[in-house]
PDB file of N, CA and C in Angstrom:
ATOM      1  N   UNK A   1     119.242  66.037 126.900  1.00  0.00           N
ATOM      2  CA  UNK A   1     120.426  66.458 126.141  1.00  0.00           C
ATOM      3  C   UNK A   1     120.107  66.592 124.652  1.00  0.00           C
ATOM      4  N   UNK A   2     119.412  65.490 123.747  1.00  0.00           N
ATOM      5  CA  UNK A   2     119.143  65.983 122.444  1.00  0.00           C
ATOM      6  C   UNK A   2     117.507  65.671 122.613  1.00  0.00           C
ATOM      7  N   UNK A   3     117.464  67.003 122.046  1.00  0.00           N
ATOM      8  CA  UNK A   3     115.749  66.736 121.419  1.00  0.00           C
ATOM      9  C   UNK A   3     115.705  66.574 119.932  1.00  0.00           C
ATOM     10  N   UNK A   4     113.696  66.553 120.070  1.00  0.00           N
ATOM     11  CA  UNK A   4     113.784  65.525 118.722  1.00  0.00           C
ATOM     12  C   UNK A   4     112.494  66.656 118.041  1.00  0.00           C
ATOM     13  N   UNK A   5     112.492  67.642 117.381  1.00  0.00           N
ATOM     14  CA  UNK A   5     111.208  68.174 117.183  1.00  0.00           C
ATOM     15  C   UNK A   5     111.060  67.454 116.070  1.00  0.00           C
ATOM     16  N   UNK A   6     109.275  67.895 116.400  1.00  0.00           N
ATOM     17  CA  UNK A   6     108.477  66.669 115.625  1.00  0.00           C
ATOM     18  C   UNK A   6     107.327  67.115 114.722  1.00  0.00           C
ATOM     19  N   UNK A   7     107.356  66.375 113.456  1.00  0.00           N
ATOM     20  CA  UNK A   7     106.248  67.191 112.970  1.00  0.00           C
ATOM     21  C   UNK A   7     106.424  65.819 111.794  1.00  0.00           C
ATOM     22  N   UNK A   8     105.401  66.028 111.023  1.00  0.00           N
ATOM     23  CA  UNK A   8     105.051  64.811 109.744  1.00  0.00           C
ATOM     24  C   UNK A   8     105.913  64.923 108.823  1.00  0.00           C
ATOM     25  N   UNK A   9     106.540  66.084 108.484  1.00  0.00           N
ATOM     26  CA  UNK A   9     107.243  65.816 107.092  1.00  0.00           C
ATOM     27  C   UNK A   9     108.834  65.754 107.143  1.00  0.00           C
ATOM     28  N   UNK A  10     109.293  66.930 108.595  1.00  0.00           N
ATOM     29  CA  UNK A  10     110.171  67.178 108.970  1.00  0.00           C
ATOM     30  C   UNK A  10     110.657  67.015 110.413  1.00  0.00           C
ATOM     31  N   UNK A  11     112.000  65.886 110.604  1.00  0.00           N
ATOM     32  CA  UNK A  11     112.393  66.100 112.105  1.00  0.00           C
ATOM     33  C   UNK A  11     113.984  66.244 112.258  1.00  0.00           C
ATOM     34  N   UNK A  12     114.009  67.363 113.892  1.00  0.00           N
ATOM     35  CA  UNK A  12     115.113  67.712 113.486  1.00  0.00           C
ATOM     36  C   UNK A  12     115.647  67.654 114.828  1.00  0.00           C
ATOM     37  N   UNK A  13     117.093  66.693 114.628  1.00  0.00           N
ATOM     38  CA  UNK A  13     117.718  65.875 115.830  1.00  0.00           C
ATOM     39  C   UNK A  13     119.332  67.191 116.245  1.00  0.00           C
ATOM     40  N   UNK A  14     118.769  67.262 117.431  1.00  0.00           N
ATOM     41  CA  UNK A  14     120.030  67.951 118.608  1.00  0.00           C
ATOM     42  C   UNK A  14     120.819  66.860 118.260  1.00  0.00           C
ATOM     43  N   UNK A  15     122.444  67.179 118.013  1.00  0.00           N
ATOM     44  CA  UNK A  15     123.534  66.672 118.296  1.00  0.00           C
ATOM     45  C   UNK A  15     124.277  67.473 119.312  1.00  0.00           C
ATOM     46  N   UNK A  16     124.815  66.343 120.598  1.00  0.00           N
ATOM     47  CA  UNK A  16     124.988  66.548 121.653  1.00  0.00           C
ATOM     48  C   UNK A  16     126.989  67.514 121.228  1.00  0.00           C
ATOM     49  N   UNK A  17     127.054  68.185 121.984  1.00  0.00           N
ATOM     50  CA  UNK A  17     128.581  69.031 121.985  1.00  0.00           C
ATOM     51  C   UNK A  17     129.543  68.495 121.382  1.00  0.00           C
ATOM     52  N   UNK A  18     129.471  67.048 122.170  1.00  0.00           N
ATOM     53  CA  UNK A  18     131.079  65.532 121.982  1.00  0.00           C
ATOM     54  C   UNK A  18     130.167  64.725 120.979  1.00  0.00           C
ATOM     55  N   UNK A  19     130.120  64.571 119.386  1.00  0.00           N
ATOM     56  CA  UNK A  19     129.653  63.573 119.028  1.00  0.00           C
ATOM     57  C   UNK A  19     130.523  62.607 118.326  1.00  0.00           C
ATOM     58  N   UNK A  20     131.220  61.609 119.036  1.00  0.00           N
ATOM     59  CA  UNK A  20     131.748  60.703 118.953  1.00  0.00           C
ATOM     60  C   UNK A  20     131.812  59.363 120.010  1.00  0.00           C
ATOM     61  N   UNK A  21     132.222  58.532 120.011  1.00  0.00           N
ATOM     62  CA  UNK A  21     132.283  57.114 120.938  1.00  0.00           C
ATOM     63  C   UNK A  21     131.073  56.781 121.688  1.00  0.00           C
ATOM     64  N   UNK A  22     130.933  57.435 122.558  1.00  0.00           N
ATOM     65  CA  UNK A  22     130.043  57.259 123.834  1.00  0.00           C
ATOM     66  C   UNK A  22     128.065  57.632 123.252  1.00  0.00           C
ATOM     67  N   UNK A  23     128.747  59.043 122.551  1.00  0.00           N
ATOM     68  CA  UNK A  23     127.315  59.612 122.023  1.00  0.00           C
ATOM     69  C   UNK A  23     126.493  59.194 120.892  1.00  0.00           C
ATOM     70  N   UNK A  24     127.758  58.611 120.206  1.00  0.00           N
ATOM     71  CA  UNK A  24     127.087  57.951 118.826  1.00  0.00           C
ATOM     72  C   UNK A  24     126.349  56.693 119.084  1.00  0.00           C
ATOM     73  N   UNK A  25     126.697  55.713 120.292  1.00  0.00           N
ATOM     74  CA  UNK A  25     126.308  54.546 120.929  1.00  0.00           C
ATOM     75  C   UNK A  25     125.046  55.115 121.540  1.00  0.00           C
ATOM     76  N   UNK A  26     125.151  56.471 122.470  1.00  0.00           N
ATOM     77  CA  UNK A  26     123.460  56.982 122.501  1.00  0.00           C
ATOM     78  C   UNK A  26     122.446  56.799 121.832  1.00  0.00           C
ATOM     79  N   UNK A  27     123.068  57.675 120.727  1.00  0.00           N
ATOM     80  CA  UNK A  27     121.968  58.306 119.852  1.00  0.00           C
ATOM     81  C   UNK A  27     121.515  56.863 118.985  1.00  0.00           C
ATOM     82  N   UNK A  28     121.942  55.832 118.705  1.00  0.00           N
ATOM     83  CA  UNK A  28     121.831  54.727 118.275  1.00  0.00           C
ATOM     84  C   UNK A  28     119.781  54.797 117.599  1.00  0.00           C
ATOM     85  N   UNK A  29     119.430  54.495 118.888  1.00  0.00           N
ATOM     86  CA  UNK A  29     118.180  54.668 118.888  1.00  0.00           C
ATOM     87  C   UNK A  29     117.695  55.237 118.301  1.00  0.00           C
ATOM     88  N   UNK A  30     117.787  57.012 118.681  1.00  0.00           N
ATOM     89  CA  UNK A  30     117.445  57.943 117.846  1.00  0.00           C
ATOM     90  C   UNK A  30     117.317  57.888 116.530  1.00  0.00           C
ATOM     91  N   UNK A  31     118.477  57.694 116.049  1.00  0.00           N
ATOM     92  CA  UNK A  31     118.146  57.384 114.558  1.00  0.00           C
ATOM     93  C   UNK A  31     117.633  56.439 113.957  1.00  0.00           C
ATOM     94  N   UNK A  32     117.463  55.069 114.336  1.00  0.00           N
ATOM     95  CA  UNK A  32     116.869  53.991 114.016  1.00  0.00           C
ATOM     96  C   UNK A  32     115.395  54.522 114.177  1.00  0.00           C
ATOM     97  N   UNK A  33     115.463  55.699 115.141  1.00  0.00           N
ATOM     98  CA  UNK A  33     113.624  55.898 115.359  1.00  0.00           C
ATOM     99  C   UNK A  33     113.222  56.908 113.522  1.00  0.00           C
ATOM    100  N   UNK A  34     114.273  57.783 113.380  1.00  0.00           N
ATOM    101  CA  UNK A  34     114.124  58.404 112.627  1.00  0.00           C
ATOM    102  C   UNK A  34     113.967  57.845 111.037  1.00  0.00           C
ATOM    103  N   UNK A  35     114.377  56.768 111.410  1.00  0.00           N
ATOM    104  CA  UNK A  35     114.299  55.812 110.042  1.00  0.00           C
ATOM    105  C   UNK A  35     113.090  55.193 109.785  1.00  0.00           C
ATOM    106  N   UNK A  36     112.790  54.582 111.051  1.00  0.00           N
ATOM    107  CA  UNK A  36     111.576  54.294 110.958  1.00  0.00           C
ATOM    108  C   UNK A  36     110.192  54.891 110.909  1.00  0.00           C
ATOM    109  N   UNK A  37     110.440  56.074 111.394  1.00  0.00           N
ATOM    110  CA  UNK A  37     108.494  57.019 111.531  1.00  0.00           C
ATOM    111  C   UNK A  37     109.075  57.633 109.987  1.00  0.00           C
ATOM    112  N   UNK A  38     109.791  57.082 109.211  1.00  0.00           N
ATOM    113  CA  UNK A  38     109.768  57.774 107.762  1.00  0.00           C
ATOM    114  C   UNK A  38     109.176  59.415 107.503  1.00  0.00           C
ATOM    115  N   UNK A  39     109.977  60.176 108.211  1.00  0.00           N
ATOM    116  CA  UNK A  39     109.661  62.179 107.668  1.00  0.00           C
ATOM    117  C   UNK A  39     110.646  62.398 106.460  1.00  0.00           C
ATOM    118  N   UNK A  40     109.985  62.838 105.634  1.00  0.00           N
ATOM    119  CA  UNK A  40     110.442  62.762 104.662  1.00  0.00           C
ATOM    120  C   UNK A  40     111.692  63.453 104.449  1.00  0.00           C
ATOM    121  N   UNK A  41     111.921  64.765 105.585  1.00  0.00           N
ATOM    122  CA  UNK A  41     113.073  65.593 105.774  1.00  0.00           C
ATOM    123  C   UNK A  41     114.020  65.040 107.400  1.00  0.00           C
ATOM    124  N   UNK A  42     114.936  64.853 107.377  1.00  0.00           N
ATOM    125  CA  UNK A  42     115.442  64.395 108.792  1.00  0.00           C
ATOM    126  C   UNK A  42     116.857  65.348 108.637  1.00  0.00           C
ATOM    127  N   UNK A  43     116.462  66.309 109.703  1.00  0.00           N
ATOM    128  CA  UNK A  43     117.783  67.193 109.961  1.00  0.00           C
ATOM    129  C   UNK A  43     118.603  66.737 111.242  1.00  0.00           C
ATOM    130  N   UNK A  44     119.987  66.971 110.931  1.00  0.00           N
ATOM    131  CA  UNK A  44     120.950  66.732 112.320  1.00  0.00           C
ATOM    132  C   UNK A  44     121.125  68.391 112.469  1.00  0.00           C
ATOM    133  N   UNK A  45     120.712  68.899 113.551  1.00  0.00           N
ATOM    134  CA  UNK A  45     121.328  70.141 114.472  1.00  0.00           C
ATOM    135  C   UNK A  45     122.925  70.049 114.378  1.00  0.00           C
ATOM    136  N   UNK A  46     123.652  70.666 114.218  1.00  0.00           N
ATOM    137  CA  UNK A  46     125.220  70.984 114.718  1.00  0.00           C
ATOM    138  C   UNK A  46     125.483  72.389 115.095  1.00  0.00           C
ATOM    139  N   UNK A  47     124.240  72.603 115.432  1.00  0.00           N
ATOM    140  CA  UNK A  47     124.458  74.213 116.701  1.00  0.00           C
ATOM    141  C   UNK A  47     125.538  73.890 117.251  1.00  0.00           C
ATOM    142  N   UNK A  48     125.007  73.248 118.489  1.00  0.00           N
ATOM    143  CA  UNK A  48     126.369  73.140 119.654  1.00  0.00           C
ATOM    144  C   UNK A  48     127.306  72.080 119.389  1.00  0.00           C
ATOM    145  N   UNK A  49     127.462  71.468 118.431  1.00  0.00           N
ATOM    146  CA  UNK A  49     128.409  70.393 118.335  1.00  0.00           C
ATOM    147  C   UNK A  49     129.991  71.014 117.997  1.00  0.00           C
ATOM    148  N   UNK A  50     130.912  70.642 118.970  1.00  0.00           N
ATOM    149  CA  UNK A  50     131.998  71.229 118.648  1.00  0.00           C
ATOM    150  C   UNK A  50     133.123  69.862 118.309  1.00  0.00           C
ATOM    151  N   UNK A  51     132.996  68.735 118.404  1.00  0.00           N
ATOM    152  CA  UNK A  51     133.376  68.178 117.723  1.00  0.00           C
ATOM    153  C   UNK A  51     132.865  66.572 117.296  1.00  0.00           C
ATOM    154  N   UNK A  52     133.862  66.134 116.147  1.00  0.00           N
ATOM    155  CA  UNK A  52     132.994  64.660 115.947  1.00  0.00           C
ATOM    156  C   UNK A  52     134.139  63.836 114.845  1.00  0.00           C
ATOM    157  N   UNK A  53     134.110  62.466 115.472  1.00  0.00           N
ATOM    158  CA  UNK A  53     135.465  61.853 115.216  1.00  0.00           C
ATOM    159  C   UNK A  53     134.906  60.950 114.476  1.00  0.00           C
ATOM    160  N   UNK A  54     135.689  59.554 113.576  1.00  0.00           N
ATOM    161  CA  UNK A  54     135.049  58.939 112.784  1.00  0.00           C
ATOM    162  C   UNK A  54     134.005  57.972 113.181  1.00  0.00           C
ATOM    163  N   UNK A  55     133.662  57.631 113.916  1.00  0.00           N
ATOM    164  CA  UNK A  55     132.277  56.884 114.374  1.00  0.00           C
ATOM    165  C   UNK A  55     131.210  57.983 114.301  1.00  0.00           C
ATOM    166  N   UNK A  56     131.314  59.191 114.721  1.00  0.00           N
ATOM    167  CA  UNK A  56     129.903  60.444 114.285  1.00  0.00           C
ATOM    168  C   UNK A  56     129.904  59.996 112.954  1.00  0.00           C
ATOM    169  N   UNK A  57     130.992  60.493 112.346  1.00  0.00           N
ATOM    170  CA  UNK A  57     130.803  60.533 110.887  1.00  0.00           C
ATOM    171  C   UNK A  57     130.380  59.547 110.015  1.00  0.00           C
ATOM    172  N   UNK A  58     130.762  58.075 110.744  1.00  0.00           N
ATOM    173  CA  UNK A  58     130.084  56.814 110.537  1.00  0.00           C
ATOM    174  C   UNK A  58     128.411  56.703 110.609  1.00  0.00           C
ATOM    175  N   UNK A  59     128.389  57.223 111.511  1.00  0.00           N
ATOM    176  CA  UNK A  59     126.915  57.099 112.012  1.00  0.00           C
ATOM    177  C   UNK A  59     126.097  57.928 110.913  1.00  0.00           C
ATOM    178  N   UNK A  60     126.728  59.139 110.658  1.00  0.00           N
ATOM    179  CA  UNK A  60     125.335  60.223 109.950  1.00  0.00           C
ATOM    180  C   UNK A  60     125.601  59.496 108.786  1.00  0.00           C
ATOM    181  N   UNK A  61     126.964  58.840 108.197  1.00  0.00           N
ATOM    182  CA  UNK A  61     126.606  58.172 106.771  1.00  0.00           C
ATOM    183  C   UNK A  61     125.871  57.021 106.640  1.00  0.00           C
ATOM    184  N   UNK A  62     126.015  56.093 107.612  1.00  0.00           N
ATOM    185  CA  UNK A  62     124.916  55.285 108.074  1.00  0.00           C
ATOM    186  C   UNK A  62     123.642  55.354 107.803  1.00  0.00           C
ATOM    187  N   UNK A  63     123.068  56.432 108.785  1.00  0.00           N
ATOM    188  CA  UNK A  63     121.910  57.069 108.432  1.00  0.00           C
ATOM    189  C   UNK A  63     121.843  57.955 107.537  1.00  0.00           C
ATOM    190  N   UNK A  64     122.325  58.384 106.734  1.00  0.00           N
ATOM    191  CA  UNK A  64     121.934  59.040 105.476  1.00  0.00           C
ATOM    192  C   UNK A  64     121.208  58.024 104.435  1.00  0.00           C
ATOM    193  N   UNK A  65     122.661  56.988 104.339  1.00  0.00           N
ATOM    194  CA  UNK A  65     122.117  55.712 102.973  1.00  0.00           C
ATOM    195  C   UNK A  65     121.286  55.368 103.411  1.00  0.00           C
ATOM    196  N   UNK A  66     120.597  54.626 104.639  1.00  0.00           N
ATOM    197  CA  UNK A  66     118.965  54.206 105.156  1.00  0.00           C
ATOM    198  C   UNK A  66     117.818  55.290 104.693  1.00  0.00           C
ATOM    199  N   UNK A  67     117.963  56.492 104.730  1.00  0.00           N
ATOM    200  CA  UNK A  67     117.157  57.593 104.947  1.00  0.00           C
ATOM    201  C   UNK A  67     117.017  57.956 103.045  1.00  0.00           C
ATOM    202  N   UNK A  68     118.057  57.444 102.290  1.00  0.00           N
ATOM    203  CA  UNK A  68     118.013  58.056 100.843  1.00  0.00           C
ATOM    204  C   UNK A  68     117.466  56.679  99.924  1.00  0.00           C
ATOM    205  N   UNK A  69     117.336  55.475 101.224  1.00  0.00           N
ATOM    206  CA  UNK A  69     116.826  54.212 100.567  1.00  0.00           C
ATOM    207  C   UNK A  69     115.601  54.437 100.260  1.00  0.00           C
ATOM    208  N   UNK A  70     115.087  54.932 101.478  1.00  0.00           N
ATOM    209  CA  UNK A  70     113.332  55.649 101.530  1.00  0.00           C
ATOM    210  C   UNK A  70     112.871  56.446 100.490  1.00  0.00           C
ATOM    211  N   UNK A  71     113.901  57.225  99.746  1.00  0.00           N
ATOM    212  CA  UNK A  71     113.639  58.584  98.825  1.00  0.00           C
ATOM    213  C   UNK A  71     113.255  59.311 100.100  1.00  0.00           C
ATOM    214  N   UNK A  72     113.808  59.655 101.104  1.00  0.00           N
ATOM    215  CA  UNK A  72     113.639  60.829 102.010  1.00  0.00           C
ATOM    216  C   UNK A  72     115.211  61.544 101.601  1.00  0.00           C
ATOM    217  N   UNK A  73     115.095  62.694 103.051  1.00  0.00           N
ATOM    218  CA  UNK A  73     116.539  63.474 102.284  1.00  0.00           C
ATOM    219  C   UNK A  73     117.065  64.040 104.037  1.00  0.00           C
ATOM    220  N   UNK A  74     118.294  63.787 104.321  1.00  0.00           N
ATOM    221  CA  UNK A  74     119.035  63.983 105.249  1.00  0.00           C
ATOM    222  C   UNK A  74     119.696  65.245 105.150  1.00  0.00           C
ATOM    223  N   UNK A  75     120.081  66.490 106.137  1.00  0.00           N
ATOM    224  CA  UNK A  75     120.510  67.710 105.724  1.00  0.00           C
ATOM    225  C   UNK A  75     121.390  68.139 107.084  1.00  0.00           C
ATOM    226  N   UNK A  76     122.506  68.767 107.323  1.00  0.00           N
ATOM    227  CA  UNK A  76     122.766  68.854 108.311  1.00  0.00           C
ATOM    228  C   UNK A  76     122.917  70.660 108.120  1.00  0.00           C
ATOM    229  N   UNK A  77     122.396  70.770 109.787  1.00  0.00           N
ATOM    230  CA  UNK A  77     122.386  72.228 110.225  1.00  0.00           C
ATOM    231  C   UNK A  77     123.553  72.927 110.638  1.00  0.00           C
ATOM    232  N   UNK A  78     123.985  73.983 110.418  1.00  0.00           N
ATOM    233  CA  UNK A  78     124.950  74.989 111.553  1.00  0.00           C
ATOM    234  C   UNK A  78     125.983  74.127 111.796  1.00  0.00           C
ATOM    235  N   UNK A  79     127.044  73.190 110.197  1.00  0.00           N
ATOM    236  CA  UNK A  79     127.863  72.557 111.077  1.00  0.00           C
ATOM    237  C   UNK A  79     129.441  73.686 110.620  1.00  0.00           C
ATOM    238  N   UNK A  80     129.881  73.991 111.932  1.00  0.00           N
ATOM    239  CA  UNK A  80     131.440  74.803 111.911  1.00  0.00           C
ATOM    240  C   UNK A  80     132.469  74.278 112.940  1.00  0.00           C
ATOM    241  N   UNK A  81     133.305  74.979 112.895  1.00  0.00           N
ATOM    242  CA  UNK A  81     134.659  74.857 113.499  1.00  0.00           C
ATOM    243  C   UNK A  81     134.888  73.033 113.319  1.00  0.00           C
ATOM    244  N   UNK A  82     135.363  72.191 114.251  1.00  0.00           N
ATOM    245  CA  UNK A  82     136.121  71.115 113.410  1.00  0.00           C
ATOM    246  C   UNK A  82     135.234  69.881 113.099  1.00  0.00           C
ATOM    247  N   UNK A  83     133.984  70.070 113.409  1.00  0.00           N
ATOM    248  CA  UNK A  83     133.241  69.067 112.645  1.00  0.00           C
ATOM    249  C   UNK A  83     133.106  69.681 110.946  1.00  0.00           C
ATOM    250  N   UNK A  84     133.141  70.934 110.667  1.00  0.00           N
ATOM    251  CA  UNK A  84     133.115  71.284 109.626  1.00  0.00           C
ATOM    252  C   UNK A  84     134.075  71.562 108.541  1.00  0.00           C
ATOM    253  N   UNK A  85     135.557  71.272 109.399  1.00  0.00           N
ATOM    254  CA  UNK A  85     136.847  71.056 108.756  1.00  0.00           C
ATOM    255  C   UNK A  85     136.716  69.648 108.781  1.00  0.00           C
ATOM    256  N   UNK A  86     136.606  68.210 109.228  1.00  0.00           N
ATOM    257  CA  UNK A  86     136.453  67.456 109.126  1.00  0.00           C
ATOM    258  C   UNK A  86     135.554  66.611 108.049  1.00  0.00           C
ATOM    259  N   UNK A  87     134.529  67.065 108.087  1.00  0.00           N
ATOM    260  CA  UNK A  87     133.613  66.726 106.998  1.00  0.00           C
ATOM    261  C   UNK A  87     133.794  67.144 105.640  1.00  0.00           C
ATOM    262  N   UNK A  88     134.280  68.261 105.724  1.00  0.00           N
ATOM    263  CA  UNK A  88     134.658  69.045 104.321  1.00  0.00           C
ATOM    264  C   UNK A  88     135.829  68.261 103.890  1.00  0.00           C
ATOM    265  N   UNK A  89     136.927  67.879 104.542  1.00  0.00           N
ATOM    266  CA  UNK A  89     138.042  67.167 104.139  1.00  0.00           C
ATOM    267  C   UNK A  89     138.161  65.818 103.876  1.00  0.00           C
ATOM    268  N   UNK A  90     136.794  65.007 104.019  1.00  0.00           N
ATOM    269  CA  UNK A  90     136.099  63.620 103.934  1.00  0.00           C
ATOM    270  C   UNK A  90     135.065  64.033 102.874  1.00  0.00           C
ATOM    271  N   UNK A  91     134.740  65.042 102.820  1.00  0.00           N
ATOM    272  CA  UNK A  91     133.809  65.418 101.434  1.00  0.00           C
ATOM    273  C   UNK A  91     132.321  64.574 101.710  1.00  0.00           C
ATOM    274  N   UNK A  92     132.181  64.800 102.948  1.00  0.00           N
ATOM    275  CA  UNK A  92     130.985  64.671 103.675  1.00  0.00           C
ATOM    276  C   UNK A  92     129.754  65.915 102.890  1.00  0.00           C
ATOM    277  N   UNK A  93     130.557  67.268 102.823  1.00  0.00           N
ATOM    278  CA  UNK A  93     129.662  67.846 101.900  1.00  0.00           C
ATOM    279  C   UNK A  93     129.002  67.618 100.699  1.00  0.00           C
ATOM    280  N   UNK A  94     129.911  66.932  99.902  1.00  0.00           N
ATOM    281  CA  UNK A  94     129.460  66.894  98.833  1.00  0.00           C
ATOM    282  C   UNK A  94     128.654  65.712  98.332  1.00  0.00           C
ATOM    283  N   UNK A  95     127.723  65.501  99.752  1.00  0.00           N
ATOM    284  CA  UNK A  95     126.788  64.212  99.475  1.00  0.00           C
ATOM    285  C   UNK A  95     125.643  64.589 100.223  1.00  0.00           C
ATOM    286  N   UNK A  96     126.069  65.186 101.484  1.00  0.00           N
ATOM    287  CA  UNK A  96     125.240  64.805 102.297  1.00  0.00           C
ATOM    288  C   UNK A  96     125.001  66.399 102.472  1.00  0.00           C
ATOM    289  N   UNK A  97     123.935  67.433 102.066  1.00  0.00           N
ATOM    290  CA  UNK A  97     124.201  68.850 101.871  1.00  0.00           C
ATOM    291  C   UNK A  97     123.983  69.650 103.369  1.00  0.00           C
ATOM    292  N   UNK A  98     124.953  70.780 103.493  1.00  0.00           N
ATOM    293  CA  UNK A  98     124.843  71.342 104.584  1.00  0.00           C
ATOM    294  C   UNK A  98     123.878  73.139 104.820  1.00  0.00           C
ATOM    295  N   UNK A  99     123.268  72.922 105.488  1.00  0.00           N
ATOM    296  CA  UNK A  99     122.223  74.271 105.811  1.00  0.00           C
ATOM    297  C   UNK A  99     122.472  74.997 106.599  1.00  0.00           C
ATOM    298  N   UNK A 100     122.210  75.964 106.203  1.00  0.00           N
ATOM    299  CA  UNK A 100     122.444  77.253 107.565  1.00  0.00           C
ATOM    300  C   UNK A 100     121.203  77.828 107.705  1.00  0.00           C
ATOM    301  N   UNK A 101     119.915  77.322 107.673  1.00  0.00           N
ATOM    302  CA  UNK A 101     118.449  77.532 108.630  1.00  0.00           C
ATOM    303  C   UNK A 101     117.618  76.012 108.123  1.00  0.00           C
ATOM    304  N   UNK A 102     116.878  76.329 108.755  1.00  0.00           N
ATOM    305  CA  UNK A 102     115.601  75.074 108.241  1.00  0.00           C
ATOM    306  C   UNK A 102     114.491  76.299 106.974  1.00  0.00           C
TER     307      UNK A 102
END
């Protein structure tokens, strides 16, 4: 369900369709892994993510402050429809910057 491409400087994590309750308790791991193999770039995918409630949003701020402790830099991909009304209205943008390619 999420992959993890991999490379030394840059990795960049699939977020699953539903990212809230169940998925954020998934991905747990995932990001603790991402914290730890220290890439200096760590992207969240939001291709297919169509939505994400306040525990997602918990989580990527979570892992952002761990990831900006490092001097690394967190970026999120392709995020629209209501994860991207959501975040924008929490001003999730204006910290944590959003991309439309790698």
């Amino acid at each position: 369900m999420m992959n993890l491409a991999n490379d030394t400087e840059q990795k960049v994590l699939a977020l699953p369709t539903d990212f809230s309750g169940f998925a954020v308790d998934e991905l747990k791991d995932k990001f603790e892994h991402l914290v730890e193999h220290d890439a200096s770039s760590v992207i969240l995918d939001f291709s297919k993510t169509e939505f994400i409630d306040s525990s997602g949003i918990g989580a990527i701020v979570f892992l952002y402050k761990r990831i900006e402790k490092q001097s690394n830099s967190l970026s999120l991909l392709n995020v629209t429809g209501q994860p991207f009304k959501l975040m924008n209205l929490l001003r999730v943008d204006k910290t944590i910057p959003f991309i439309d390619s790698i």
